[in-house]
C-alpha atoms as a PDB file:
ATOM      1  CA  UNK A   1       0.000   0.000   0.000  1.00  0.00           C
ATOM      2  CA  UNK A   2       1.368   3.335  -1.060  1.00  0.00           C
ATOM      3  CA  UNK A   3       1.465   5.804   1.315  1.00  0.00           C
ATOM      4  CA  UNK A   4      -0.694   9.254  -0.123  1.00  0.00           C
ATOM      5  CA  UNK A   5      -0.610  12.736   1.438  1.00  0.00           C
ATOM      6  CA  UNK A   6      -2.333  15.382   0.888  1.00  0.00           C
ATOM      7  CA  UNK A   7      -0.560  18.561  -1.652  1.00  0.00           C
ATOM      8  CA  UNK A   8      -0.668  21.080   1.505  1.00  0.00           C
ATOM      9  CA  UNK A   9       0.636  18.075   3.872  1.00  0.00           C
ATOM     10  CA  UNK A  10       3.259  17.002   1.336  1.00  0.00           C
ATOM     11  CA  UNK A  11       4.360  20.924   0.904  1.00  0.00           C
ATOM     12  CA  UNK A  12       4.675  21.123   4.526  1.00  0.00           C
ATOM     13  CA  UNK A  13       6.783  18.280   4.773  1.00  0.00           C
ATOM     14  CA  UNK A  14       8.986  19.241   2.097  1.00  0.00           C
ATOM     15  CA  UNK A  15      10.003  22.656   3.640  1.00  0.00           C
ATOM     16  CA  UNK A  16      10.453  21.676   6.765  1.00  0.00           C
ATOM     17  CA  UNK A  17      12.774  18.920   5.421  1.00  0.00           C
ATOM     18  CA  UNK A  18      14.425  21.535   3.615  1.00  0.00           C
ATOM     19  CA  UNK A  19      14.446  23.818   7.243  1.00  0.00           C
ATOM     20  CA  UNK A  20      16.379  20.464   8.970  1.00  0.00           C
ATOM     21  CA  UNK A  21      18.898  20.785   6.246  1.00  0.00           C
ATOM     22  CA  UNK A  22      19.382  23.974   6.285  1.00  0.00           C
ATOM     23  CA  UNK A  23      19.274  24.246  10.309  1.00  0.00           C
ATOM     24  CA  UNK A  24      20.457  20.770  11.392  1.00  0.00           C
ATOM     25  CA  UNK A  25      23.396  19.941   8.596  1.00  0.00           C
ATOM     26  CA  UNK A  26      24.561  23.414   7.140  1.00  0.00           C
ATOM     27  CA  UNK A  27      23.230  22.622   4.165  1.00  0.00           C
ATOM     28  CA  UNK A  28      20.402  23.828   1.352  1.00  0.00           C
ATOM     29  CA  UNK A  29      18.889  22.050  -0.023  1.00  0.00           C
ATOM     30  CA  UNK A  30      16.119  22.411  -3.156  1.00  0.00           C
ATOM     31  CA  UNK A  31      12.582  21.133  -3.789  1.00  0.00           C
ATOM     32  CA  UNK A  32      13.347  18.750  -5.610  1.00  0.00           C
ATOM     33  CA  UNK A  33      15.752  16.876  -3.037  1.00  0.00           C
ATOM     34  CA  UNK A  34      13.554  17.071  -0.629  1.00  0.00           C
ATOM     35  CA  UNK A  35      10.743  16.111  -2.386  1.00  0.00           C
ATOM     36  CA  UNK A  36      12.734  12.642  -3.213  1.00  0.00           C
ATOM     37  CA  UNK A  37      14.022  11.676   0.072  1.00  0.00           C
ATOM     38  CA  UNK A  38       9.823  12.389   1.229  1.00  0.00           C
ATOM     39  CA  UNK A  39       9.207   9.808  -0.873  1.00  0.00           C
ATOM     40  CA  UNK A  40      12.307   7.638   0.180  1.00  0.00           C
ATOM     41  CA  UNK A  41      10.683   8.259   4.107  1.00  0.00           C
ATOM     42  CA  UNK A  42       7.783   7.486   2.396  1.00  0.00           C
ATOM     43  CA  UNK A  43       8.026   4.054   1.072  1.00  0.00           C
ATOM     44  CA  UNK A  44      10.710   2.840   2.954  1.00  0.00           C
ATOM     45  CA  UNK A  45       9.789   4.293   6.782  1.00  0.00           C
ATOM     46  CA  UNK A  46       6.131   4.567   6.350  1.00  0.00           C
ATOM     47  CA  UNK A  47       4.996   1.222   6.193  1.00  0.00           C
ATOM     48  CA  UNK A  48       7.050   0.340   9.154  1.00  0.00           C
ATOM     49  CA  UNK A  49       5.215   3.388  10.856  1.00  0.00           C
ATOM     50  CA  UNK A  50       2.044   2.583   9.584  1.00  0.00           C
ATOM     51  CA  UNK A  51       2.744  -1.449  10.430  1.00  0.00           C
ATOM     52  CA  UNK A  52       3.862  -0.844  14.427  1.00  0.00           C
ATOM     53  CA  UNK A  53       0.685   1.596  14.683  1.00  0.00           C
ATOM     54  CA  UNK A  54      -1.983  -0.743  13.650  1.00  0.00           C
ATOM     55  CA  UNK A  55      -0.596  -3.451  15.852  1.00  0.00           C
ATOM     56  CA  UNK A  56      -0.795  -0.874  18.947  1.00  0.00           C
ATOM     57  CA  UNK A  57      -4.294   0.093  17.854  1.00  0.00           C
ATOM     58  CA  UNK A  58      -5.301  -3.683  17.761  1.00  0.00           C
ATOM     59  CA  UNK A  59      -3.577  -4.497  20.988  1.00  0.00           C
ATOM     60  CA  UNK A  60      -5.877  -1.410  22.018  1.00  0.00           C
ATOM     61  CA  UNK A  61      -9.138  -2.518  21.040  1.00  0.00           C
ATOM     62  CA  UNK A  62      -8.410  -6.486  21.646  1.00  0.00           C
ATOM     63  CA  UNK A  63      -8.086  -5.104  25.764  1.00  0.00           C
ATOM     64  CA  UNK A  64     -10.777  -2.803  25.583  1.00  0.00           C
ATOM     65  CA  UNK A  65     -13.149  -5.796  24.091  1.00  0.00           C
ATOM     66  CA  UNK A  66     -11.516  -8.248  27.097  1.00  0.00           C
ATOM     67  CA  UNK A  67     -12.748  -5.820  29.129  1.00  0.00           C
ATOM     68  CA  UNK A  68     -16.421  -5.078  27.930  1.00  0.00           C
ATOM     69  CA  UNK A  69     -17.922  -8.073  30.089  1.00  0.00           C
ATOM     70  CA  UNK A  70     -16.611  -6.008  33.064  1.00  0.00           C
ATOM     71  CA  UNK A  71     -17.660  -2.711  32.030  1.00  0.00           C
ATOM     72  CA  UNK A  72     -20.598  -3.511  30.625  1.00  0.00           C
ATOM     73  CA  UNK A  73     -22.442  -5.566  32.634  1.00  0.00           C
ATOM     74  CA  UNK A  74     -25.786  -4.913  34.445  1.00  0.00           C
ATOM     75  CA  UNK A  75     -27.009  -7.475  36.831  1.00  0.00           C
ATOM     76  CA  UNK A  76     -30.430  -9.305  35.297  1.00  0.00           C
ATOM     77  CA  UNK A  77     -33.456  -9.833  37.856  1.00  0.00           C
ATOM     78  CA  UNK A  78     -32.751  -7.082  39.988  1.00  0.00           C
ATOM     79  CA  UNK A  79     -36.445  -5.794  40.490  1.00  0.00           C
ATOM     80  CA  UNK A  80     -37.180  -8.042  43.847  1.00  0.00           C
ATOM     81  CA  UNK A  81     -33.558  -7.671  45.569  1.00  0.00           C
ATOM     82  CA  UNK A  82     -33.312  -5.954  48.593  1.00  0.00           C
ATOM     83  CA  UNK A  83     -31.452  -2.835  48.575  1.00  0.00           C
END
C-alpha cells in the first residue's frame, strides 16, 4: 500500500525537510531533493510506521473488548432484591 498525502501536507513536509537541512546539517537544499528523500521516508519508513501503529491500535481494542464483560455488565433480575 502506497502511502498518499495530501498537496498542503506534502508541501509542509517538504520545507520543513528543507528547514532540517538547512538548520540541522549546514546545508540547502532544493525542492526537488527534498521532495525525493519524502518519498524515500515514504516508502521505505512509512509502512514500518504505519505497520507498528496498527498493531498498537489492535492491541488497544483487543483489551478494551476483554474488558467489555466487566464494564458492561448490568445485573439481570434485579427488580425483587433488597437494597
Amino acid at each position: 500500500m502506497t502511502i498518499k498525502l495530501k498537496q498542503e501536507v506534502s508541501d509542509q513536509l517538504i520545507a520543513s525537510i528543507k528547514r532540517y537541512f538547512e538548520e540541522q546539517l549546514d546545508q540547502t537544499i532544493g525542492d526537488l531533493k527534498a521532495k525525493l528523500l519524502l518519498e524515500f521516508c515514504l516508502g521505505e519508513i512509512g509502512p514500518c510506521v504505519y505497520n507498528q501503529a496498527i498493531a498498537d491500535a489492535q492491541t488497544y481494542v483487543q483489551g478494551s473488548i476483554a474488558e467489555i464483560d466487566s464494564t458492561c455488565f448490568e445485573p439481570e433480575f434485579g427488580y425483587w432484591r433488597e437494597p
